[in-house]
C-alpha atoms as a PDB file:
ATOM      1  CA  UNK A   1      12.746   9.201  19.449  1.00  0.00           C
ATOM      2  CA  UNK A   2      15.527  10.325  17.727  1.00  0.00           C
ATOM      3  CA  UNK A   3      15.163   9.917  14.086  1.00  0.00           C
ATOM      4  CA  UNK A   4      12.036  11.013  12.133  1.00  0.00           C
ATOM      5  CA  UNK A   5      10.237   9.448   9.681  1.00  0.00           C
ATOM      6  CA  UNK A   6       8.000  11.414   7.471  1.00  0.00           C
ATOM      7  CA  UNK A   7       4.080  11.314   7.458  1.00  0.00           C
ATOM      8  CA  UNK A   8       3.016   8.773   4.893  1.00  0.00           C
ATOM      9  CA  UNK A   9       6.709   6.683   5.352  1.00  0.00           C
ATOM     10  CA  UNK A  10       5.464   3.895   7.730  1.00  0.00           C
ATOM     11  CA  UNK A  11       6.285   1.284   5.978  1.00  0.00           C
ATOM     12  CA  UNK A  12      10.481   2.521   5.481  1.00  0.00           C
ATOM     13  CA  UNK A  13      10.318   3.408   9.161  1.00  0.00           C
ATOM     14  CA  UNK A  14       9.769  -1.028   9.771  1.00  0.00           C
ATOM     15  CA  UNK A  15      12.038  -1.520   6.934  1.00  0.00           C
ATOM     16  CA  UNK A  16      14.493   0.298   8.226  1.00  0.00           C
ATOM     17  CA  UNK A  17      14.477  -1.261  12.440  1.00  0.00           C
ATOM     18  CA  UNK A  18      13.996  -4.500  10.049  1.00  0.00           C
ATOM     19  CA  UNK A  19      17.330  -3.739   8.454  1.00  0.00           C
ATOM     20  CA  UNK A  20      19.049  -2.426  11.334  1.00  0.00           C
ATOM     21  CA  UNK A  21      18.264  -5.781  13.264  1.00  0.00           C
ATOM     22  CA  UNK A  22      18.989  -8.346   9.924  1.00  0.00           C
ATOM     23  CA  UNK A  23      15.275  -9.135   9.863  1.00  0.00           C
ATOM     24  CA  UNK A  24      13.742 -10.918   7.262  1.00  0.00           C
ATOM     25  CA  UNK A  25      10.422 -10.010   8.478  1.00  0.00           C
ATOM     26  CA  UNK A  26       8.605  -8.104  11.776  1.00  0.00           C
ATOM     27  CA  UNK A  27       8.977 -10.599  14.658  1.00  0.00           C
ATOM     28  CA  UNK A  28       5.972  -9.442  16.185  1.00  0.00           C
ATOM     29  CA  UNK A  29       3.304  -8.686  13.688  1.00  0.00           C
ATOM     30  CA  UNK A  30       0.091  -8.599  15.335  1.00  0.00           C
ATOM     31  CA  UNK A  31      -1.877 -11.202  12.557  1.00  0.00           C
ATOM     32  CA  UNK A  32      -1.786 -14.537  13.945  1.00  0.00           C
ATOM     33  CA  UNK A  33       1.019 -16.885  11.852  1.00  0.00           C
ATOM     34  CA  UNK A  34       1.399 -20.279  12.473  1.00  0.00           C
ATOM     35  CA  UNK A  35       5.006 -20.144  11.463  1.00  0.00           C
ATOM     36  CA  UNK A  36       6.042 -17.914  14.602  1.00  0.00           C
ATOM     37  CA  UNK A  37       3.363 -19.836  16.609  1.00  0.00           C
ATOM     38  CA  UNK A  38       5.225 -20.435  20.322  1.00  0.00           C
ATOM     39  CA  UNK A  39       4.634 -23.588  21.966  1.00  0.00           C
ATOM     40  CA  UNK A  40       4.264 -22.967  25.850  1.00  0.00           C
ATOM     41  CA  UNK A  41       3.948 -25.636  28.260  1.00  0.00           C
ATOM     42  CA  UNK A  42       0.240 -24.456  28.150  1.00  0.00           C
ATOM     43  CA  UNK A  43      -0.324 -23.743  24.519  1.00  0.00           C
ATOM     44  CA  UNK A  44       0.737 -27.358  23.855  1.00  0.00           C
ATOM     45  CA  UNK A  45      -1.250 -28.852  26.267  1.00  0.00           C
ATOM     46  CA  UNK A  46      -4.386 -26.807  24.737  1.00  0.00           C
ATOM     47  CA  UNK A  47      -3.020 -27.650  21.136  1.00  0.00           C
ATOM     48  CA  UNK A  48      -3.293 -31.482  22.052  1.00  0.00           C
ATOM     49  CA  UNK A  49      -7.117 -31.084  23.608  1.00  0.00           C
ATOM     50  CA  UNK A  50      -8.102 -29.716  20.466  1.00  0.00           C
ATOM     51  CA  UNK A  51      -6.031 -32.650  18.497  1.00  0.00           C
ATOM     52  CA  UNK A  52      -7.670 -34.983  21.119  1.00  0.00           C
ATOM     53  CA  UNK A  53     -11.111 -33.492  20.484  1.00  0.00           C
ATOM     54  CA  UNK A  54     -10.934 -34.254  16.691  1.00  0.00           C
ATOM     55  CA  UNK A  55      -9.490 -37.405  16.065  1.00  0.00           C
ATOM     56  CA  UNK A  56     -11.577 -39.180  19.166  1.00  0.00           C
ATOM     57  CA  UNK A  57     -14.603 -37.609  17.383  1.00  0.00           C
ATOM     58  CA  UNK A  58     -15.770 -35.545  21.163  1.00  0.00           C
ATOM     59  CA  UNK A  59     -19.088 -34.404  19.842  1.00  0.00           C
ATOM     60  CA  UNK A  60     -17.804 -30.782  21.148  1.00  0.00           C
ATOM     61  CA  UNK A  61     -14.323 -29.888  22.131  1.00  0.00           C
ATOM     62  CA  UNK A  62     -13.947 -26.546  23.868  1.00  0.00           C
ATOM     63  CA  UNK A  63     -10.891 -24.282  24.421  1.00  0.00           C
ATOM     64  CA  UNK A  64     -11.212 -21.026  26.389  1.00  0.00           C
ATOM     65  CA  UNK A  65      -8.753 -18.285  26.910  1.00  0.00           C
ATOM     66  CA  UNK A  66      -8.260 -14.040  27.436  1.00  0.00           C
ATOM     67  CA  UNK A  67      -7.868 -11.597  24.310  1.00  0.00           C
ATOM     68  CA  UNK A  68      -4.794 -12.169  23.073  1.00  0.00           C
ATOM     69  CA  UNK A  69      -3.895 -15.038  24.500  1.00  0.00           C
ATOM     70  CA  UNK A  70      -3.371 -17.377  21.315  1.00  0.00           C
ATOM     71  CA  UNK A  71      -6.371 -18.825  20.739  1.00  0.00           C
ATOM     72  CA  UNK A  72      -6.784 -17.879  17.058  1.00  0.00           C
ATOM     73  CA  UNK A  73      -3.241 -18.777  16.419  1.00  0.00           C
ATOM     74  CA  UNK A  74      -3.746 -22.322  17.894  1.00  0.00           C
ATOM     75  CA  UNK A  75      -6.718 -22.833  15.954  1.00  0.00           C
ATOM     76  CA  UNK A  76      -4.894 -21.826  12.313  1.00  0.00           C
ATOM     77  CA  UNK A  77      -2.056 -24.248  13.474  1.00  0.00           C
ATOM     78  CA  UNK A  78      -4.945 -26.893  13.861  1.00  0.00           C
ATOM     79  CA  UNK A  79      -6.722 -26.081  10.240  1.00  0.00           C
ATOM     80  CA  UNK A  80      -3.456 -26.689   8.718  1.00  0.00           C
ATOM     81  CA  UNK A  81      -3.040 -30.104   9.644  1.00  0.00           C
ATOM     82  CA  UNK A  82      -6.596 -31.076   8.494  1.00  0.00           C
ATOM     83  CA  UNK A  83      -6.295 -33.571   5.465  1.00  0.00           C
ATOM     84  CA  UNK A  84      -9.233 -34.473   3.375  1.00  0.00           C
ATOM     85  CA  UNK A  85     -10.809 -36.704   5.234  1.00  0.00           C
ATOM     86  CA  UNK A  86     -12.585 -34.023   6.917  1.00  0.00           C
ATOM     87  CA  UNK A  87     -14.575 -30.715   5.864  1.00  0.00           C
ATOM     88  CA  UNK A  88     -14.314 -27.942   8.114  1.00  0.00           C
ATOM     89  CA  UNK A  89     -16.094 -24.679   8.502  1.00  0.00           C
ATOM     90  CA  UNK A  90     -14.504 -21.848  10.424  1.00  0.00           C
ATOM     91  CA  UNK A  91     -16.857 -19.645  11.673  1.00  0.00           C
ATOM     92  CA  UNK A  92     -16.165 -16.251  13.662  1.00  0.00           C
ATOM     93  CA  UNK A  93     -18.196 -14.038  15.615  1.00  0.00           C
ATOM     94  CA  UNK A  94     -21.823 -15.424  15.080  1.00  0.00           C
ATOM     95  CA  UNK A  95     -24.805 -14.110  16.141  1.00  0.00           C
ATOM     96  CA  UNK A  96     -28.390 -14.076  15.677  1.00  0.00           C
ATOM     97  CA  UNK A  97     -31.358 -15.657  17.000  1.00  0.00           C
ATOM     98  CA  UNK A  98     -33.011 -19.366  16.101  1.00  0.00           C
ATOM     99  CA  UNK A  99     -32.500 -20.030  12.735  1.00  0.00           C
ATOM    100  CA  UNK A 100     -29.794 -17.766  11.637  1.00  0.00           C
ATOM    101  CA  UNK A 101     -27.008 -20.118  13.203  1.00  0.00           C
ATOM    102  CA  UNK A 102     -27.706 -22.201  10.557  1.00  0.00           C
ATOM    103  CA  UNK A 103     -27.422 -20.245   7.935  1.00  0.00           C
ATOM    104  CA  UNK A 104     -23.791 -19.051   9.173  1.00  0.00           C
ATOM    105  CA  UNK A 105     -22.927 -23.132   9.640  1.00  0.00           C
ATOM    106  CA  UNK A 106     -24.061 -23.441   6.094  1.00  0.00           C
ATOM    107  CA  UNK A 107     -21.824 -20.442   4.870  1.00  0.00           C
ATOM    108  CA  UNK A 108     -19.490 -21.504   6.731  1.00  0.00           C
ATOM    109  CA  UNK A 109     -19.748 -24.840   4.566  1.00  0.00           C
ATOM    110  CA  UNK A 110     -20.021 -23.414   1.052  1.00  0.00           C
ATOM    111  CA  UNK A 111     -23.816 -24.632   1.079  1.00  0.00           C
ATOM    112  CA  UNK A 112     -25.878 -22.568  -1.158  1.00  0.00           C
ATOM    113  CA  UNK A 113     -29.256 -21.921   0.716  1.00  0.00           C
ATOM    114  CA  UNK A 114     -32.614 -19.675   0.497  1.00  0.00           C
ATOM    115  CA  UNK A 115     -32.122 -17.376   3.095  1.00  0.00           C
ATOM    116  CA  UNK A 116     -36.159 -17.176   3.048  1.00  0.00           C
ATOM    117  CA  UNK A 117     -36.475 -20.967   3.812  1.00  0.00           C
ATOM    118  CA  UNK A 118     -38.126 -22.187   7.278  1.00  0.00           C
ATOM    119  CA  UNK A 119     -35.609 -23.523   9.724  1.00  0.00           C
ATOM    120  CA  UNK A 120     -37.054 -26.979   8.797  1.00  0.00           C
ATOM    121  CA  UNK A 121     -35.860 -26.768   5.255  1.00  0.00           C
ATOM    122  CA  UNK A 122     -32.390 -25.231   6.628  1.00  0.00           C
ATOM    123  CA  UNK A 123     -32.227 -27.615   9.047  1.00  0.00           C
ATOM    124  CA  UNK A 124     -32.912 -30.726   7.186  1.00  0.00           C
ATOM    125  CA  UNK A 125     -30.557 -29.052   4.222  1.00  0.00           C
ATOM    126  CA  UNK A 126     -27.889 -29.328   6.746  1.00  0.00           C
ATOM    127  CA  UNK A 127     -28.546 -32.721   7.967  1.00  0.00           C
ATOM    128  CA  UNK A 128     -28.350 -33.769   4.013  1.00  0.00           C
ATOM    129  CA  UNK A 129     -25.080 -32.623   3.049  1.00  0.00           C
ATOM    130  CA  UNK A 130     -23.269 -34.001   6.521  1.00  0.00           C
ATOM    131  CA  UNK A 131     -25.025 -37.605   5.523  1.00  0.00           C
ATOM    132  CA  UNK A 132     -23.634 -36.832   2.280  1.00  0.00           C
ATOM    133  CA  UNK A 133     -20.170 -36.169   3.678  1.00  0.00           C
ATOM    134  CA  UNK A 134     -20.438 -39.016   5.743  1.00  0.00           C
ATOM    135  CA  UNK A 135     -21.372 -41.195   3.232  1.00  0.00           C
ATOM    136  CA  UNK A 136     -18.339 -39.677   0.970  1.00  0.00           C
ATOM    137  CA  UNK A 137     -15.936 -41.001   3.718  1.00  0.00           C
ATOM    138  CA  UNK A 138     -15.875 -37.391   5.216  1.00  0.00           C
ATOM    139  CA  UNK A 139     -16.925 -36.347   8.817  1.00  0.00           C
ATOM    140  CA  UNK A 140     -17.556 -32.360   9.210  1.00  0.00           C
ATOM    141  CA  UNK A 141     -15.825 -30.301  11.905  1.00  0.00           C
ATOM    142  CA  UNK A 142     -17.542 -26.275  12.900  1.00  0.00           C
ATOM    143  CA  UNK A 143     -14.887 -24.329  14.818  1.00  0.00           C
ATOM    144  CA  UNK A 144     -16.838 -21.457  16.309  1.00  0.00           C
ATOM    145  CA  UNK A 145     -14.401 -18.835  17.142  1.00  0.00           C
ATOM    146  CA  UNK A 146     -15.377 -15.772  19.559  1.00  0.00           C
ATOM    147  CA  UNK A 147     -18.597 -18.677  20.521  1.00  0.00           C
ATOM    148  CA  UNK A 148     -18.900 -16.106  23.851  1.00  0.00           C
ATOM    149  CA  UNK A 149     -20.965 -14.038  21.642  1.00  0.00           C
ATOM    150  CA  UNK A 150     -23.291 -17.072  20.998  1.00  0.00           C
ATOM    151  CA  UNK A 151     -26.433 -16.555  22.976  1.00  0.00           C
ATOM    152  CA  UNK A 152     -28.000 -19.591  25.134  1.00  0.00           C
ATOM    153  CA  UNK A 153     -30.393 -19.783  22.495  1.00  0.00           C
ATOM    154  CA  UNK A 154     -28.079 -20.432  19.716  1.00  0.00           C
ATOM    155  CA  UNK A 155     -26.160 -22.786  21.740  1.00  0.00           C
ATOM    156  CA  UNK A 156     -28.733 -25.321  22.797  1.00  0.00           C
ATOM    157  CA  UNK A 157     -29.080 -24.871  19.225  1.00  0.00           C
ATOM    158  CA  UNK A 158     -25.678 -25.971  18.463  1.00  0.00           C
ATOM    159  CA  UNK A 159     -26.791 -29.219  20.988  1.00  0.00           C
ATOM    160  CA  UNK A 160     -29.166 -30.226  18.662  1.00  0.00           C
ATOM    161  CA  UNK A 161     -26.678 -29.997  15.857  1.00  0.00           C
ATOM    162  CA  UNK A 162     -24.893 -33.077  17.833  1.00  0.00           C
ATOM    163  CA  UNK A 163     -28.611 -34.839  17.401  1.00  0.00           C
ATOM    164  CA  UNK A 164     -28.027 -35.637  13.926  1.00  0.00           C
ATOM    165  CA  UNK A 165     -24.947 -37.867  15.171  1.00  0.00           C
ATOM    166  CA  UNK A 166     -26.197 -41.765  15.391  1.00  0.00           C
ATOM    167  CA  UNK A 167     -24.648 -44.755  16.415  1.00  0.00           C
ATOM    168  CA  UNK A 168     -21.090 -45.180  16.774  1.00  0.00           C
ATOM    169  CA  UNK A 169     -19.815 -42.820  14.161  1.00  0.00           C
ATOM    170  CA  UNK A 170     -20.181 -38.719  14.634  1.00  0.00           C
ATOM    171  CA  UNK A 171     -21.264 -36.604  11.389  1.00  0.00           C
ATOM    172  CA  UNK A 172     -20.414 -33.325  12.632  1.00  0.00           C
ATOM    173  CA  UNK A 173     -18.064 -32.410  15.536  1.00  0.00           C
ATOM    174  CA  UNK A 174     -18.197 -28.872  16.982  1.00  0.00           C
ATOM    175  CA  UNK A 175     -15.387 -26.890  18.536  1.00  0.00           C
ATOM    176  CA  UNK A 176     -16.197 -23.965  20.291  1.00  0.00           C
ATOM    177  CA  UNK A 177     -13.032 -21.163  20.965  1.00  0.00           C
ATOM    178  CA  UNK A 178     -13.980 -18.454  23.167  1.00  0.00           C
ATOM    179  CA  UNK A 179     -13.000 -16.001  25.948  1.00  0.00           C
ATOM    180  CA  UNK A 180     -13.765 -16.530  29.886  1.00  0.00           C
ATOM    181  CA  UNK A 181     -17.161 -15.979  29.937  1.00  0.00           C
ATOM    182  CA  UNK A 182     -17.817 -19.009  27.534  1.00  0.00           C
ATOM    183  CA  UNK A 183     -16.790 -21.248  30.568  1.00  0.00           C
ATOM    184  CA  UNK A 184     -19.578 -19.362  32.411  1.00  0.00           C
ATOM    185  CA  UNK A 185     -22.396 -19.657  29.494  1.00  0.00           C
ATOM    186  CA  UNK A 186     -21.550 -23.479  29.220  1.00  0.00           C
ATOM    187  CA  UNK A 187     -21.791 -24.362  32.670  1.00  0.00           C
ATOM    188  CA  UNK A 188     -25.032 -22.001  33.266  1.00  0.00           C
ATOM    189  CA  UNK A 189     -27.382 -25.259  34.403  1.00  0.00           C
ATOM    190  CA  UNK A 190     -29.893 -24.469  31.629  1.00  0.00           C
ATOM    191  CA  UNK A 191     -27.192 -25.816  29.432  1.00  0.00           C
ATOM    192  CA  UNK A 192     -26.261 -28.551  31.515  1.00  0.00           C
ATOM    193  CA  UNK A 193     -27.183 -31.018  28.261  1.00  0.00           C
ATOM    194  CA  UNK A 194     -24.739 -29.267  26.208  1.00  0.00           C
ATOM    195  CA  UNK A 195     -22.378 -29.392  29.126  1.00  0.00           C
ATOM    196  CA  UNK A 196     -22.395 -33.182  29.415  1.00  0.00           C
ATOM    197  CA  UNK A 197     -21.431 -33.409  25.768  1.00  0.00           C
ATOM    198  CA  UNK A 198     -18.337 -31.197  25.858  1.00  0.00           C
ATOM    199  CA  UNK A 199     -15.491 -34.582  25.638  1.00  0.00           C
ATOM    200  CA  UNK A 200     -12.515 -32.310  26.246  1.00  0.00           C
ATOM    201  CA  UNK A 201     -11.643 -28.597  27.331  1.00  0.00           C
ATOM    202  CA  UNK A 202      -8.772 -26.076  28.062  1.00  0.00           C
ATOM    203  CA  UNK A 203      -7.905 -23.233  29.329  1.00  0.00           C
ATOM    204  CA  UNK A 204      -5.428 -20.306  28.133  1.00  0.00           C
ATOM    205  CA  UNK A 205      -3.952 -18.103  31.040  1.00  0.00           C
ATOM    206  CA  UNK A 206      -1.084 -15.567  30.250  1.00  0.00           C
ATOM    207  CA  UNK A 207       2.589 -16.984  29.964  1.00  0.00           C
ATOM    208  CA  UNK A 208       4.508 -16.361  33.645  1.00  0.00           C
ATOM    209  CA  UNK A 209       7.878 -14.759  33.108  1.00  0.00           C
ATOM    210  CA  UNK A 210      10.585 -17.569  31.972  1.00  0.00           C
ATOM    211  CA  UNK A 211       7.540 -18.168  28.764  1.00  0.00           C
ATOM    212  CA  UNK A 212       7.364 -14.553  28.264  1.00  0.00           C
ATOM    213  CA  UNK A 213      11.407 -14.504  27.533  1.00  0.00           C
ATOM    214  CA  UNK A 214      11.104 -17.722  25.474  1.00  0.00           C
ATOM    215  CA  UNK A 215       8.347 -16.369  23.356  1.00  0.00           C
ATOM    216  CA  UNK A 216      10.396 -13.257  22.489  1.00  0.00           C
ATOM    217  CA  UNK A 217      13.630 -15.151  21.853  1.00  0.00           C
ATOM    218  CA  UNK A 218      11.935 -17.448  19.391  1.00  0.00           C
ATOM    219  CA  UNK A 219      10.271 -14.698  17.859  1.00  0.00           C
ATOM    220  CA  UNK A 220      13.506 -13.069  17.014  1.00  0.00           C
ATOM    221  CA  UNK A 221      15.014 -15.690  15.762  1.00  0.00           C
ATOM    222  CA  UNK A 222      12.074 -16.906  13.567  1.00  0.00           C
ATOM    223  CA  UNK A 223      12.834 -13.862  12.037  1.00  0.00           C
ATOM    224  CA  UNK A 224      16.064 -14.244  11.124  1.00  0.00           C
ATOM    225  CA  UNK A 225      17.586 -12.583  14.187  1.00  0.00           C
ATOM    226  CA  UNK A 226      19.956 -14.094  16.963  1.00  0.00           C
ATOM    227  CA  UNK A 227      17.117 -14.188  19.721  1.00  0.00           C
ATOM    228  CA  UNK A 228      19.262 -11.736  21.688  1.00  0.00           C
ATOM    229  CA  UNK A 229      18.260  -8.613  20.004  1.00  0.00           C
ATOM    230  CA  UNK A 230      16.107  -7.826  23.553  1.00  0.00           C
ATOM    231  CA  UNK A 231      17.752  -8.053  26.667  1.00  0.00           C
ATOM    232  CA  UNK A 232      16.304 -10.700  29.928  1.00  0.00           C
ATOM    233  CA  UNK A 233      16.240  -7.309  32.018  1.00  0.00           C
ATOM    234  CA  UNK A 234      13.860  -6.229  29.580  1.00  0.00           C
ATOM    235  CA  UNK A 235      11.753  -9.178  28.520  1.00  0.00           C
ATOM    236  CA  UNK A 236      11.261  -9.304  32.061  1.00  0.00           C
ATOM    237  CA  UNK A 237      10.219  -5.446  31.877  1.00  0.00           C
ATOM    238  CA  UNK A 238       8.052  -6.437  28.993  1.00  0.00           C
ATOM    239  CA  UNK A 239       6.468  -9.148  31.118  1.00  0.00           C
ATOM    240  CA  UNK A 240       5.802  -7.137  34.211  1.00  0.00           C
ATOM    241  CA  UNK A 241       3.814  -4.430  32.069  1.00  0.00           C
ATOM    242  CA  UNK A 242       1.636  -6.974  30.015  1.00  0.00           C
ATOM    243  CA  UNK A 243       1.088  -9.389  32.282  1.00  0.00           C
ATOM    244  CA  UNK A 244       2.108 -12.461  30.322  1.00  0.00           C
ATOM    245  CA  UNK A 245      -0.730 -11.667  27.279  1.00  0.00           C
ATOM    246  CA  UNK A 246       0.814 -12.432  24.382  1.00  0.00           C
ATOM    247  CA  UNK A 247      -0.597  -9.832  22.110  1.00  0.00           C
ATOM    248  CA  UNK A 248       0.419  -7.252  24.545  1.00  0.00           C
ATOM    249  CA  UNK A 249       3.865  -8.769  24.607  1.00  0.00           C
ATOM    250  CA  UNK A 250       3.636  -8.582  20.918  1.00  0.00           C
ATOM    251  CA  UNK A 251       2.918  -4.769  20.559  1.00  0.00           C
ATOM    252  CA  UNK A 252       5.407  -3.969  23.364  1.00  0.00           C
ATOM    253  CA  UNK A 253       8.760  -5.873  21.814  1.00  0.00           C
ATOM    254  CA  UNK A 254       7.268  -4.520  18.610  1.00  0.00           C
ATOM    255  CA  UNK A 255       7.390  -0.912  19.537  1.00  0.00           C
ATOM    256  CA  UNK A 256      10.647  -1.297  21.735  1.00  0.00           C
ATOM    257  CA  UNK A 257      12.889  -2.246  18.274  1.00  0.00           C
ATOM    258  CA  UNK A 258      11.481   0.999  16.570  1.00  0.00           C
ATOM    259  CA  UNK A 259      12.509   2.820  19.779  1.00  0.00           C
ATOM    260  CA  UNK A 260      15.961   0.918  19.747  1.00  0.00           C
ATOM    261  CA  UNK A 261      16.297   1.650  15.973  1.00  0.00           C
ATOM    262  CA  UNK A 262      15.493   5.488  16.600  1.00  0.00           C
ATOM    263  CA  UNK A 263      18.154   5.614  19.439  1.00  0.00           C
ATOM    264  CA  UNK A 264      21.421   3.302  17.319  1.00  0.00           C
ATOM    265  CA  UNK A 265      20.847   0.696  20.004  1.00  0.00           C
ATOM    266  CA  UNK A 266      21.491  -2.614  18.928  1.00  0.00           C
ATOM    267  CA  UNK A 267      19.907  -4.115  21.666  1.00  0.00           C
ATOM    268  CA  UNK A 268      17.054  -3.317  23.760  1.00  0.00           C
ATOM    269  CA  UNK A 269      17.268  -3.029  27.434  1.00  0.00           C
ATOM    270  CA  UNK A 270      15.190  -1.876  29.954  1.00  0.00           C
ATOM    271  CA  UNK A 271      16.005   1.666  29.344  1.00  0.00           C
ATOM    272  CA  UNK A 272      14.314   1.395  26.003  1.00  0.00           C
ATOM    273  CA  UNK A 273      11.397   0.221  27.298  1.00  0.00           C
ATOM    274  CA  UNK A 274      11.111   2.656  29.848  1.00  0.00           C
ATOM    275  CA  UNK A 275      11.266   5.287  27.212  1.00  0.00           C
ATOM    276  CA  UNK A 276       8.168   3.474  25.347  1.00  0.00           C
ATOM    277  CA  UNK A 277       6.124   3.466  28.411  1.00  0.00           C
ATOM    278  CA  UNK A 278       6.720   7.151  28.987  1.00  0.00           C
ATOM    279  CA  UNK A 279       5.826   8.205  25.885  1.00  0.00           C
ATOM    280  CA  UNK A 280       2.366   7.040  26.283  1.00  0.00           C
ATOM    281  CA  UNK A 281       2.572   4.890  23.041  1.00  0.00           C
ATOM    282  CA  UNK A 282       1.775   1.489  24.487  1.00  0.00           C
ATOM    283  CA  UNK A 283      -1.478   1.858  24.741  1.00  0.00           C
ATOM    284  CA  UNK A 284      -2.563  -1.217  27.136  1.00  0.00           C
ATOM    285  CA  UNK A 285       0.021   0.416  29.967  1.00  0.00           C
ATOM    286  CA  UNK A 286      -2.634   3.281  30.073  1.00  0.00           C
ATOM    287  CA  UNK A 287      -5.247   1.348  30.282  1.00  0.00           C
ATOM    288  CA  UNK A 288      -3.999  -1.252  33.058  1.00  0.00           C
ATOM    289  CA  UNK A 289      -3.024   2.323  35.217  1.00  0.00           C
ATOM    290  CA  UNK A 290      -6.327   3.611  34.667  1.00  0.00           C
ATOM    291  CA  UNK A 291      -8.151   0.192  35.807  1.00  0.00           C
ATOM    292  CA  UNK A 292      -5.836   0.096  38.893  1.00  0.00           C
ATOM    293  CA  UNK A 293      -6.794   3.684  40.074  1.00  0.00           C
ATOM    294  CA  UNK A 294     -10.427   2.661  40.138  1.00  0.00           C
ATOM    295  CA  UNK A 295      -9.686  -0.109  42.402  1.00  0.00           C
END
């Protein structure tokens, strides 16, 4: 890189590619916004499963995709369109054995609870305050984010959860986000009851090449750019090294402007993001070489 920035100066160093470019703000900022949120062919088909899932009240909707692939950015799209006619608890990255599921579906609720009690008490605390919801004119939807770290224990837990449903009207509806493996835990036949009462699913792959240049062009100009600030030759470059992940094609663009910034180039080409790979500073490129050499 040409220019240097001093230790400490991170911050002026973005300001300054942010500038350079006529940015209002970092097209590709890693934390998942809704307002930059591309729709795909794909991510709007999984964006309407999950719509489908809640308003025909599936008793569990489930959406499955690889890291980075938009899953957490399609879900904070969803909570946003939410009105009050339903309570929802969000909750990431649970674990634990019987018993402690409910106490994170309670948190996740804003319940106050012993964390001594039996999982009776918990259980029939929990069963209160959805009646209580439902009687309120409110139904209760759990969004269980990262649910491939939920053990088979805690899921056929989550099953039972769909017990307290009766009749023709559902109390509590559960969505369950995950990676791959999820698909794998849910269809494992020991959960074949919990299976049977998933209504709708999806699944995220990467974006092919055209989506990967659409999703960089909208990015730009989301952020106040022209959407030509990177090249085709090199969204196509920027493709072919991330495979279509969005994250990955999120840090690449991301360090490619800096790069272009550092050099006066207006644009970024291929070039450019040859010199990023070289430099070793796109991390994931390492780590897809090393995986291929132990093939």
């Amino acid at each position: 890189m040409n220019k240097v920035v001093e230790t400490g100066a991170e911050d002026t160093s973005v300001g300054f590619y942010m500038d350079f470019f006529g940015f209002r703000e970092r097209p590709f900022t890693l934390v998942p916004d809704p307002d930059f949120l591309f729709w795909s062919a794909q991510h709007r088909r999984a964006y309407s499963v999950l719509e489908f899932g809640i308003l025909s009240r599936a008793p569990i909707t489930l959406v499955t995709g690889g890291v980075g692939c938009g899953k957490t950015t399609l879900l904070r799209e969803l909570l946003r369109q939410f009105g009050s006619k339903v309570t929802v608890g969000l909750i990431s990255n649970a674990q634990g054995g019987r018993g402690e599921l409910i106490q994170w579906v309670l948190n996740a609720l804003d319940v106050s609870f012993d964390p001594n009690a039996s999982y009776v008490h918990l259980f029939q605390q929990l069963q209160d305050y959805l009646i209580e919801e439902y009687a309120s004119g409110r139904r209760v939807v759990l969004i269980f984010d990262e649910a491939q770290n939920l053990s088979q224990e805690s899921l056929e837990e989550l099953r039972m959860l769909t017990n307290i449903n009766s009749g023709k009207d559902e109390v509590i509806q559960l969505v369950l986000v995950g990676q791959p493996e999820l698909r794998e835990l849910v269809l494992d036949p020991s959960l074949r009851q919990l299976a049977q009462r998933i209504a709708a699913s999806f699944h995220l792959l990467p974006l092919d090449e055209k989506s990967v240049g659409e999703l960089i062009a909208h990015r730009l100009r989301a952020a106040g750019g022209t959407g030509e600030e990177i090249t085709p030759e090199a969204a196509r470059m920027i493709h072919k090294h991330t495979h279509g992940v969005p994250r990955l094609v999120n840090q690449l663009s991301d360090m490619s402007l800096l790069y272009a910034w550092s050099m006066d180039h207006h644009h970024v080409d291929e070039h450019v993001v040859q010199s990023v790979l070289d430099d070793g500073v796109f991390f994931a490129a390492q780590i897809a070489a090393e995986e291929e050499k132990r093939k």
